[in-house]
Structure formats: C-alpha cells, structure tokens
PDB file of N, CA and C in Angstrom:
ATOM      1  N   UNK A   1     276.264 186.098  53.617  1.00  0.00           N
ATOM      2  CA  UNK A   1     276.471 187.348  52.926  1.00  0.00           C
ATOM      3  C   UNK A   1     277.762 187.979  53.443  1.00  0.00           C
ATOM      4  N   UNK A   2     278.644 188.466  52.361  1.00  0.00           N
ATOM      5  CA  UNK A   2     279.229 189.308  53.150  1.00  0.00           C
ATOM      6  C   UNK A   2     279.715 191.181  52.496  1.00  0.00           C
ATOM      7  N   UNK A   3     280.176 191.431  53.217  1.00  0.00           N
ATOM      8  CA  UNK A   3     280.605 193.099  53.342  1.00  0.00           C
ATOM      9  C   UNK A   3     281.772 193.655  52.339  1.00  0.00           C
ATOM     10  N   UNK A   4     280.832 194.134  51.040  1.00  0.00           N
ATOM     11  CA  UNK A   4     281.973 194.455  49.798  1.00  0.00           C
ATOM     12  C   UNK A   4     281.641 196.057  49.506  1.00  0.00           C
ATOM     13  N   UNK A   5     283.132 196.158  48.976  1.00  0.00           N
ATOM     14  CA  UNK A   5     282.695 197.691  48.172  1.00  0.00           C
ATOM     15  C   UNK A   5     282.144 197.282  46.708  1.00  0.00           C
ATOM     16  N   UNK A   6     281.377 197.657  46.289  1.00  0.00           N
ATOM     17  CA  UNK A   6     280.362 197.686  44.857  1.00  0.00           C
ATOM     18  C   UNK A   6     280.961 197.563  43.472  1.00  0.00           C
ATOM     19  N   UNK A   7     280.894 196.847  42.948  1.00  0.00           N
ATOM     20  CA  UNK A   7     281.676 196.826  41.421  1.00  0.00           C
ATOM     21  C   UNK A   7     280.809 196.601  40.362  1.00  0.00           C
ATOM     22  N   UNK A   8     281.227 196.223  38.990  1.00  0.00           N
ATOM     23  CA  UNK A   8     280.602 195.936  37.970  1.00  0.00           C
ATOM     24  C   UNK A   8     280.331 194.279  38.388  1.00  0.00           C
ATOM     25  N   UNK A   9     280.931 193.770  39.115  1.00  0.00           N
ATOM     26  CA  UNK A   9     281.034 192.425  39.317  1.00  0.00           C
ATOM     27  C   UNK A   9     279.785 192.191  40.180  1.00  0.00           C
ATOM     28  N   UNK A  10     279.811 192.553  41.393  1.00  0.00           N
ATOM     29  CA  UNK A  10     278.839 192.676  42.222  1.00  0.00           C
ATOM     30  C   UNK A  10     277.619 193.165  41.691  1.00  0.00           C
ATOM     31  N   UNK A  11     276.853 193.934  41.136  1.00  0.00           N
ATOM     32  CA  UNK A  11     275.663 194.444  40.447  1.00  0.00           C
ATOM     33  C   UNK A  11     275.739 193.726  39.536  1.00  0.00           C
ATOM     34  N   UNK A  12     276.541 192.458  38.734  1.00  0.00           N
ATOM     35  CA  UNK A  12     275.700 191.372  37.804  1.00  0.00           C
ATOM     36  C   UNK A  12     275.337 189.939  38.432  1.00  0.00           C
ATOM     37  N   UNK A  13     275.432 190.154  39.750  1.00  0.00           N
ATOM     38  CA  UNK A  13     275.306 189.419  40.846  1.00  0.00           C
ATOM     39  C   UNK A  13     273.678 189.477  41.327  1.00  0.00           C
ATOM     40  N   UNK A  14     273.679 190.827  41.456  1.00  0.00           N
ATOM     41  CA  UNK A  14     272.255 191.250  42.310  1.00  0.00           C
ATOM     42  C   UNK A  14     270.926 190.869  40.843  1.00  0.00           C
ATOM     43  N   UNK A  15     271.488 190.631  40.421  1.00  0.00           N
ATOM     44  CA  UNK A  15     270.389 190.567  39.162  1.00  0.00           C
ATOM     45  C   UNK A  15     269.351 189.513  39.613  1.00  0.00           C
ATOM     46  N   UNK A  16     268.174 189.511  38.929  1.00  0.00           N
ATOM     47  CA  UNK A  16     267.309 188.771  39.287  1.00  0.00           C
ATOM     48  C   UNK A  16     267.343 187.515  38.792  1.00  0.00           C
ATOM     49  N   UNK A  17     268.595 186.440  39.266  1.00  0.00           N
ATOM     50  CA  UNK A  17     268.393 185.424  38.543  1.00  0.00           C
ATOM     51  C   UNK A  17     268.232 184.524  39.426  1.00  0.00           C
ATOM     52  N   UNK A  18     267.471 184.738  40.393  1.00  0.00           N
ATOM     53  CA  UNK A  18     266.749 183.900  41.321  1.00  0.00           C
ATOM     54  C   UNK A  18     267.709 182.580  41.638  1.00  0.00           C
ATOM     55  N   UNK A  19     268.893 183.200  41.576  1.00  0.00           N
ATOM     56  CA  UNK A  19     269.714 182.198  42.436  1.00  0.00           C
ATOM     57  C   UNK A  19     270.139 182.757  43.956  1.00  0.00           C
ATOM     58  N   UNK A  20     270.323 182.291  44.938  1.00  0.00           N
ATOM     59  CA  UNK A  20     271.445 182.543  46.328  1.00  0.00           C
ATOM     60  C   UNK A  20     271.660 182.270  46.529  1.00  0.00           C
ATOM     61  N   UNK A  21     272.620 183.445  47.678  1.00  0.00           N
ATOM     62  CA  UNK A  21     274.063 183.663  47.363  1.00  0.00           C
ATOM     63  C   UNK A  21     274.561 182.148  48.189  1.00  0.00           C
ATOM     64  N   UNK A  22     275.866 181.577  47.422  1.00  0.00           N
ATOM     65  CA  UNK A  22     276.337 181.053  48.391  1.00  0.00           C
ATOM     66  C   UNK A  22     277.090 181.355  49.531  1.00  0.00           C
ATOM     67  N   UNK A  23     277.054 180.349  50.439  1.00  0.00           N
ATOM     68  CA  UNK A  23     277.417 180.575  51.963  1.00  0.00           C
ATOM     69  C   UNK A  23     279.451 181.070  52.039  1.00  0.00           C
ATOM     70  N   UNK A  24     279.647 181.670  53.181  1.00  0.00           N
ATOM     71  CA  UNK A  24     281.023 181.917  52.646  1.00  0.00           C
ATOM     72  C   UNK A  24     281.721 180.652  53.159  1.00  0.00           C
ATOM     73  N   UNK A  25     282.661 179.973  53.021  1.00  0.00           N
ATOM     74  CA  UNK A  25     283.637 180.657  51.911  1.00  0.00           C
ATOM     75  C   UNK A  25     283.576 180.341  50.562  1.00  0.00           C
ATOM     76  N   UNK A  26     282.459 179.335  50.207  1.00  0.00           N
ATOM     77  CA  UNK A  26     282.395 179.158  49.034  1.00  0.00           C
ATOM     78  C   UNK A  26     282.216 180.662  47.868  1.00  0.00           C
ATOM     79  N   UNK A  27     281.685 181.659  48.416  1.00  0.00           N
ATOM     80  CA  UNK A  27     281.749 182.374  47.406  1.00  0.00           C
ATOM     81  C   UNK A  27     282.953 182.886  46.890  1.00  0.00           C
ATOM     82  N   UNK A  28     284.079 183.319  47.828  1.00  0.00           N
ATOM     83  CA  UNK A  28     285.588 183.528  47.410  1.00  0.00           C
ATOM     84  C   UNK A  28     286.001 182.623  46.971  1.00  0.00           C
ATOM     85  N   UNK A  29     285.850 181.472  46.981  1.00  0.00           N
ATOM     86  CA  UNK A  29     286.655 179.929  46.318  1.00  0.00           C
ATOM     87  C   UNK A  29     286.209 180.627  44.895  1.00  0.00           C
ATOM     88  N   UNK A  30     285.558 180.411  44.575  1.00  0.00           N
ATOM     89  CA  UNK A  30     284.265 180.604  42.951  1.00  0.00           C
ATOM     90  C   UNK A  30     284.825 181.802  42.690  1.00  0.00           C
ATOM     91  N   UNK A  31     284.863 182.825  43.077  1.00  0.00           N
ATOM     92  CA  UNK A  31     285.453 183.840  42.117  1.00  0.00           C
ATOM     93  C   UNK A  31     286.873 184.255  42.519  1.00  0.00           C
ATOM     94  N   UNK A  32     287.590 183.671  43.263  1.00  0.00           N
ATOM     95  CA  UNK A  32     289.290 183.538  43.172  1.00  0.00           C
ATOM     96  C   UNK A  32     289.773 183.976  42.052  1.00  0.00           C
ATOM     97  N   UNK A  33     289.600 183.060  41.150  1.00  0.00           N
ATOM     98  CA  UNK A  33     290.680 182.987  40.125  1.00  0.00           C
ATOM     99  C   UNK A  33     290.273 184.256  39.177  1.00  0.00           C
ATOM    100  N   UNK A  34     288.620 184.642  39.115  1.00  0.00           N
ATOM    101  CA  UNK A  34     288.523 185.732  38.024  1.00  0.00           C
ATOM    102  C   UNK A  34     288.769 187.300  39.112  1.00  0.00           C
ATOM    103  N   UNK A  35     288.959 187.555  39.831  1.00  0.00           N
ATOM    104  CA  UNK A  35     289.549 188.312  40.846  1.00  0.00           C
ATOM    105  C   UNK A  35     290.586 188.475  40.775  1.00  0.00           C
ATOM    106  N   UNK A  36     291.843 187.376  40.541  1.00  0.00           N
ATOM    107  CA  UNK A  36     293.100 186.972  40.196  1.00  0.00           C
ATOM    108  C   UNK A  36     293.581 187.663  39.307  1.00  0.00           C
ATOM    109  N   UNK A  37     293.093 186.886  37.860  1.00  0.00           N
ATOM    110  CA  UNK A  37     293.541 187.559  37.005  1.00  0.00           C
ATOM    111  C   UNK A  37     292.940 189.366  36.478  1.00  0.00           C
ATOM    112  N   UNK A  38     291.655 189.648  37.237  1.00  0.00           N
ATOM    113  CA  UNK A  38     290.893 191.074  37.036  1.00  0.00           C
ATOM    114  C   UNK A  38     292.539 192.042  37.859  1.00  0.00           C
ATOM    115  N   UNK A  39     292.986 191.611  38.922  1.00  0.00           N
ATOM    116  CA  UNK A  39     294.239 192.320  39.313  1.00  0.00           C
ATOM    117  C   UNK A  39     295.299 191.925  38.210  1.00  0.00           C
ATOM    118  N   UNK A  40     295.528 191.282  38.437  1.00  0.00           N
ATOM    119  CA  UNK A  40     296.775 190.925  36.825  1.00  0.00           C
ATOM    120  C   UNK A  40     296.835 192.198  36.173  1.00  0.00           C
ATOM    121  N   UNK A  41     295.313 192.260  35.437  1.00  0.00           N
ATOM    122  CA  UNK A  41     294.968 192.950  34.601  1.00  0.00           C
ATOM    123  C   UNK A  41     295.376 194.254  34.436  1.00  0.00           C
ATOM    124  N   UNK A  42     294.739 194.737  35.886  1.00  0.00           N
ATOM    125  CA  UNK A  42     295.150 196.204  35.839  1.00  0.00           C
ATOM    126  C   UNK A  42     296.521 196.736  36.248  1.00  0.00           C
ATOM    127  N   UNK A  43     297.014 195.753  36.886  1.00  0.00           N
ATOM    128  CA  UNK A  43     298.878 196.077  36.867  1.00  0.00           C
ATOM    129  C   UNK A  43     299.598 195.907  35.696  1.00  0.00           C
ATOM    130  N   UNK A  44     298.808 195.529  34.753  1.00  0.00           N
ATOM    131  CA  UNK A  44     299.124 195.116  33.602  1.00  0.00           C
ATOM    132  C   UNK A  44     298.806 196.011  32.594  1.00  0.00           C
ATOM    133  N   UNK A  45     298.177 197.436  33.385  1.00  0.00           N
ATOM    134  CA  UNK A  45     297.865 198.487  32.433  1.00  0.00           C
ATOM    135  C   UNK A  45     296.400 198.546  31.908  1.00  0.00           C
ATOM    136  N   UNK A  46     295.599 197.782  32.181  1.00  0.00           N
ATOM    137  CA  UNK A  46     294.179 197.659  31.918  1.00  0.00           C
ATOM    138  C   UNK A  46     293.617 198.312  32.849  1.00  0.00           C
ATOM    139  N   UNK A  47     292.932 199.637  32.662  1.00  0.00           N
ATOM    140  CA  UNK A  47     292.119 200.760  33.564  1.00  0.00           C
ATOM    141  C   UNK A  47     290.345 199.750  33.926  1.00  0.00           C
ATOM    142  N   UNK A  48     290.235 199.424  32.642  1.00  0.00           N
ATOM    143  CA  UNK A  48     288.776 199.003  32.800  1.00  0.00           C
ATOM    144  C   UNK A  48     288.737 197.581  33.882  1.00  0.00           C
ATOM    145  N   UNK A  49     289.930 196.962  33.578  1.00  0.00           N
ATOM    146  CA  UNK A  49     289.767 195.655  34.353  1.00  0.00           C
ATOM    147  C   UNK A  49     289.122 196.141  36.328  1.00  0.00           C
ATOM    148  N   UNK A  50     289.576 197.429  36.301  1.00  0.00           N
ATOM    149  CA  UNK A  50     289.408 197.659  37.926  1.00  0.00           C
ATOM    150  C   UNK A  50     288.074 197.707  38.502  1.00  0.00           C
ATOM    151  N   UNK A  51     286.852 197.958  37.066  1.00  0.00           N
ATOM    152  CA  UNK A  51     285.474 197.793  37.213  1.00  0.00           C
ATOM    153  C   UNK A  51     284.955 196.778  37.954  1.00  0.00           C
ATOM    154  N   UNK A  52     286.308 195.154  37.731  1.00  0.00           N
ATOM    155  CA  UNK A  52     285.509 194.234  38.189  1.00  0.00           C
ATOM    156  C   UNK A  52     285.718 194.228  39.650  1.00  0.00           C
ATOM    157  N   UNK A  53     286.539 194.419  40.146  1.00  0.00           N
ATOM    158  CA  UNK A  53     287.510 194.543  41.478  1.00  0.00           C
ATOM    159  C   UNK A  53     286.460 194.918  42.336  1.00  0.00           C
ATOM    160  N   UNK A  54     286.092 194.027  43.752  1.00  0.00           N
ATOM    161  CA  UNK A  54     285.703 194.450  44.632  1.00  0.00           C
ATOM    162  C   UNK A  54     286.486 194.233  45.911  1.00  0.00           C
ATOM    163  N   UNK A  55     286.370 194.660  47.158  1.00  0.00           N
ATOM    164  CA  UNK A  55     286.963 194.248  48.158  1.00  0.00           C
ATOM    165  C   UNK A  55     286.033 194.104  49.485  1.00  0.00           C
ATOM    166  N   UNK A  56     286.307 193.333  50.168  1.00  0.00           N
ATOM    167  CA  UNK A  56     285.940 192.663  51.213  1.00  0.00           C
ATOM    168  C   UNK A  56     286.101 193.653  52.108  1.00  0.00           C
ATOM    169  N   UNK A  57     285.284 194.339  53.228  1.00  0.00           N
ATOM    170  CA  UNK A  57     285.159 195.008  54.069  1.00  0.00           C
ATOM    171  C   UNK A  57     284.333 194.939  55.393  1.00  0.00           C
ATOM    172  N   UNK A  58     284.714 195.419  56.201  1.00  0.00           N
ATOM    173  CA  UNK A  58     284.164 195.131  57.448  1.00  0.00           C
ATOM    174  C   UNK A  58     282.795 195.803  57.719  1.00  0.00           C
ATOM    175  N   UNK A  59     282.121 195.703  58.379  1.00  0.00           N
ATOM    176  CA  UNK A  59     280.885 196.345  58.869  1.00  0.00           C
ATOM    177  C   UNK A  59     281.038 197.840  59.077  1.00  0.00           C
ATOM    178  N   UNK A  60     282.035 197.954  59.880  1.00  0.00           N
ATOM    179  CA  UNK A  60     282.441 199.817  59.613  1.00  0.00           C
ATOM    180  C   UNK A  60     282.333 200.238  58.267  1.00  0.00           C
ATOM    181  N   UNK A  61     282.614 199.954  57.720  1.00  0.00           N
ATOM    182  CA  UNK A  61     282.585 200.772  56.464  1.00  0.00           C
ATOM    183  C   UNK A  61     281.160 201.535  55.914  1.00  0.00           C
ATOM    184  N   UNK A  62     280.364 200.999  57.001  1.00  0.00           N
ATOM    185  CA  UNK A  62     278.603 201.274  57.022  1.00  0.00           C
ATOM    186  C   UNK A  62     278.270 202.517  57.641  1.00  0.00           C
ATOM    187  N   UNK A  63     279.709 203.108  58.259  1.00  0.00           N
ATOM    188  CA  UNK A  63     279.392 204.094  58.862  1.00  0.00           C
ATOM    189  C   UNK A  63     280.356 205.382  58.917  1.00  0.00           C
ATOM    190  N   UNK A  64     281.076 204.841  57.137  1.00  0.00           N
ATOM    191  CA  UNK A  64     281.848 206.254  56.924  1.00  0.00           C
ATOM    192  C   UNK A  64     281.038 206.808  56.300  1.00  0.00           C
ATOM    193  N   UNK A  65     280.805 208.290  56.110  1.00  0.00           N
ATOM    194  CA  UNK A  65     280.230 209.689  55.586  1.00  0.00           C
ATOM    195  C   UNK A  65     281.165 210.349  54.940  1.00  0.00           C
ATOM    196  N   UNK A  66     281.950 210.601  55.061  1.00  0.00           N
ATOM    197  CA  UNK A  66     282.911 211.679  54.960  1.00  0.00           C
ATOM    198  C   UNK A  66     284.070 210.903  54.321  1.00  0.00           C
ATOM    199  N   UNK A  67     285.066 212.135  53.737  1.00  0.00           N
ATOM    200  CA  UNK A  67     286.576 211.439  53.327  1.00  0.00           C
ATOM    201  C   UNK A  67     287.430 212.613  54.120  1.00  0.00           C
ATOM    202  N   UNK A  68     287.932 211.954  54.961  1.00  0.00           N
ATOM    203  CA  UNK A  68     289.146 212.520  56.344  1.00  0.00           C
ATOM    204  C   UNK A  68     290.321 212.067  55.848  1.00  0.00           C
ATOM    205  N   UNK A  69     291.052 213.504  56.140  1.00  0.00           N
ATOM    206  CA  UNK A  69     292.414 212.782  55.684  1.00  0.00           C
ATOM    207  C   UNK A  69     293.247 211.474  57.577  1.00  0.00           C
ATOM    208  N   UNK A  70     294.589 210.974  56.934  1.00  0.00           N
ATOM    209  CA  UNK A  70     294.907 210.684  58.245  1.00  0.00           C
ATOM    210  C   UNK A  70     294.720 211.250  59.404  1.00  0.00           C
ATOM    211  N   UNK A  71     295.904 212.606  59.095  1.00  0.00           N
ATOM    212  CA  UNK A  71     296.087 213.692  60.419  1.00  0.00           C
ATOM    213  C   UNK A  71     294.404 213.201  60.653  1.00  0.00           C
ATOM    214  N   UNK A  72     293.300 213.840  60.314  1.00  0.00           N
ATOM    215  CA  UNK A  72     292.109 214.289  60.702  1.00  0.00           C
ATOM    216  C   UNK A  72     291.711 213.027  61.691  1.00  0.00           C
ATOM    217  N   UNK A  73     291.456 211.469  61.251  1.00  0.00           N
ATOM    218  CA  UNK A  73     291.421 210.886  62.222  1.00  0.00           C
ATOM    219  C   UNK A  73     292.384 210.298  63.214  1.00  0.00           C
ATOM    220  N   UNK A  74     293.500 210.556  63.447  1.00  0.00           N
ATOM    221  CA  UNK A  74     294.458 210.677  64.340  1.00  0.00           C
ATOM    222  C   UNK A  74     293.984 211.657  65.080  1.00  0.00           C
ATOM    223  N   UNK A  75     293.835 212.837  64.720  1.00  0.00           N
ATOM    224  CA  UNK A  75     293.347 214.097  65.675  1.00  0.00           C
ATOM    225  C   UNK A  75     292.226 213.583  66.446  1.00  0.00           C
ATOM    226  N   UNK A  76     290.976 213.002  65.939  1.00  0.00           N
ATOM    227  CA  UNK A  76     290.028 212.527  66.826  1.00  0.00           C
ATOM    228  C   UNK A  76     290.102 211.662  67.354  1.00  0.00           C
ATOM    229  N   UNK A  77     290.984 211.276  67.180  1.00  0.00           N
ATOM    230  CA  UNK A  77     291.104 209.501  67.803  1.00  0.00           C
ATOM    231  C   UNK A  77     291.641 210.277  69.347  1.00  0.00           C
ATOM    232  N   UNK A  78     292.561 210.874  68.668  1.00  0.00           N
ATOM    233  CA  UNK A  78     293.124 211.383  70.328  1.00  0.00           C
ATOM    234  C   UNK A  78     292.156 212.038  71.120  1.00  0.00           C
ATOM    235  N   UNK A  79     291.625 213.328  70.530  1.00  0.00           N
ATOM    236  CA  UNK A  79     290.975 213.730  71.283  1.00  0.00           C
ATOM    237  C   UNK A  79     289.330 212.735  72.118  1.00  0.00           C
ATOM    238  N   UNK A  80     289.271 211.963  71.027  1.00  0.00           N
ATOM    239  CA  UNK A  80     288.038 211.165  71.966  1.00  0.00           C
ATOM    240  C   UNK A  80     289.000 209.874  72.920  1.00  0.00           C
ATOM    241  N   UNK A  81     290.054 210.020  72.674  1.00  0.00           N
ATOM    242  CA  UNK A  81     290.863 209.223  73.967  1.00  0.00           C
ATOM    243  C   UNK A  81     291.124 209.880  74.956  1.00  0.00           C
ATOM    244  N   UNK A  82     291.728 211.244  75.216  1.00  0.00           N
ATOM    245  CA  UNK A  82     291.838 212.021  76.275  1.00  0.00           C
ATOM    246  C   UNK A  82     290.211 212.361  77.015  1.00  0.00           C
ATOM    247  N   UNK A  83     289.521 212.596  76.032  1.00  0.00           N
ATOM    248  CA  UNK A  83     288.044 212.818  76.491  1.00  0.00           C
ATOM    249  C   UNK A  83     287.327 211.185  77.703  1.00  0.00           C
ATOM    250  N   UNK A  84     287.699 210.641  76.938  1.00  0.00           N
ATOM    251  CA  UNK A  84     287.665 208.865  77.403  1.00  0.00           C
ATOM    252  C   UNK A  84     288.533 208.668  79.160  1.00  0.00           C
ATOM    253  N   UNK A  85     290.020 209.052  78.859  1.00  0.00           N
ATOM    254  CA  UNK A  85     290.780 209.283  79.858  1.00  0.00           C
ATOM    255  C   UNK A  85     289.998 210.375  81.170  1.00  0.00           C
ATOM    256  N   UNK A  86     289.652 211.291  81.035  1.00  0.00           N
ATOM    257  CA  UNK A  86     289.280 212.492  81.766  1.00  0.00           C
ATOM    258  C   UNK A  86     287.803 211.602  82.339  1.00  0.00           C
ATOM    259  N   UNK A  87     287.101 210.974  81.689  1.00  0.00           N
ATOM    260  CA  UNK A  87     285.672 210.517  82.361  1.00  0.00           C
ATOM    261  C   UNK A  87     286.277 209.146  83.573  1.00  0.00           C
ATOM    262  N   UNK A  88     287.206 208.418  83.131  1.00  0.00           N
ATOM    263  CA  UNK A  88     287.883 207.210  83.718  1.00  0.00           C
ATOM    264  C   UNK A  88     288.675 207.768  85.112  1.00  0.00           C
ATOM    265  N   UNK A  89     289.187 208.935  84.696  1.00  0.00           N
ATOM    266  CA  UNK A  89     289.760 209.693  86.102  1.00  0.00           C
ATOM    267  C   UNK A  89     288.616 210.038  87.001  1.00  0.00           C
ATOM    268  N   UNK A  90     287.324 210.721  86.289  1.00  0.00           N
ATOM    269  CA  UNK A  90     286.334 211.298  87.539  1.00  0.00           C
ATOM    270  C   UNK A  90     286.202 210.234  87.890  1.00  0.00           C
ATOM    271  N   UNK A  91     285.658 208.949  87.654  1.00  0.00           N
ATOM    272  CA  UNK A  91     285.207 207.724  88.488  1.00  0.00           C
ATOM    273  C   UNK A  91     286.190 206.636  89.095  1.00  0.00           C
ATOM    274  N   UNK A  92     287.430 207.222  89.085  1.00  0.00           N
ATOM    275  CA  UNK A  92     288.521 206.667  89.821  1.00  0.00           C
ATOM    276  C   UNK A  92     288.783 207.473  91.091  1.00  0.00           C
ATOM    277  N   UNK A  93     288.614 209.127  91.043  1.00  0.00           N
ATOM    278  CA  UNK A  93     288.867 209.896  92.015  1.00  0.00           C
ATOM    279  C   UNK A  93     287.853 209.976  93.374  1.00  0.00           C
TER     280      UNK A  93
END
C-alpha cells in the first residue's frame, strides 16, 4: 500500500471489486502512462483532467490539521529548535 492524496482515480480503486492492491512498484508501472498523459492534460488547459491526479506522499501528511503559511512553520521550527537547544545545554552543564 502506499501514501496518496485522494482523487477521482483513487476512489474508483477502493470500489468493491474484490481485487488487491498490487505490491509497489508494480502499481506506479500500471498507472504511469494514464498519470502521464492526466498531467499533459491539464497543462494543456483541461481543469477536469486534475480530478484524476493523485500524488504520492509520505506518512506525515497523516498528521497535518491545519494550513500554515511558510513564515508560520519556519517560526516553529525555530522556536522548537531553540527550545531543543536550551534542554541539550541543561544536560551538558
């Protein structure tokens, strides 16, 4: 199995046709080419083609909530690094 954002493509997948899934990488081999041309498509001015479009994503993605701009996670990144830094100093001192 692996880790996608949701499309029209994906939900005619989940259907009950009592097939499974194949193992990776065979499943990207198999839908390559209609992936291929589904981008073609929409650079090509086709809005609907983007329905089919999914993308491959990591396990994080399981644990966004929110929509942050950059600045916003740059800001936390730092601050839970200095926070990180300051605990690494007490147990060095």
């Amino acid at each position: 199995m692996s880790r996608q954002t949701r499309s029209a493509w994906t939900e005619a997948w989940e259907g009950e046709n009592g097939l499974d899934p194949l193992p990776m990488p065979f499943r990207g081999q198999l839908t390559a080419y209609v992936m291929h041309r589904a981008e073609r498509s929409v650079a090509a001015g086709n809005p609907r083609a983007r329905l089919v479009l999914n993308q491959i994503v990591g396990q994080g993605v399981g644990m966004m909530d929110e929509v942050k701009t950059s600045a916003q996670i740059v800001r936390e990144f730092r601050e839970d690094f200095r926070s990180a830094q300051g605990r690494m100093r007490a147990l060095t001192l």
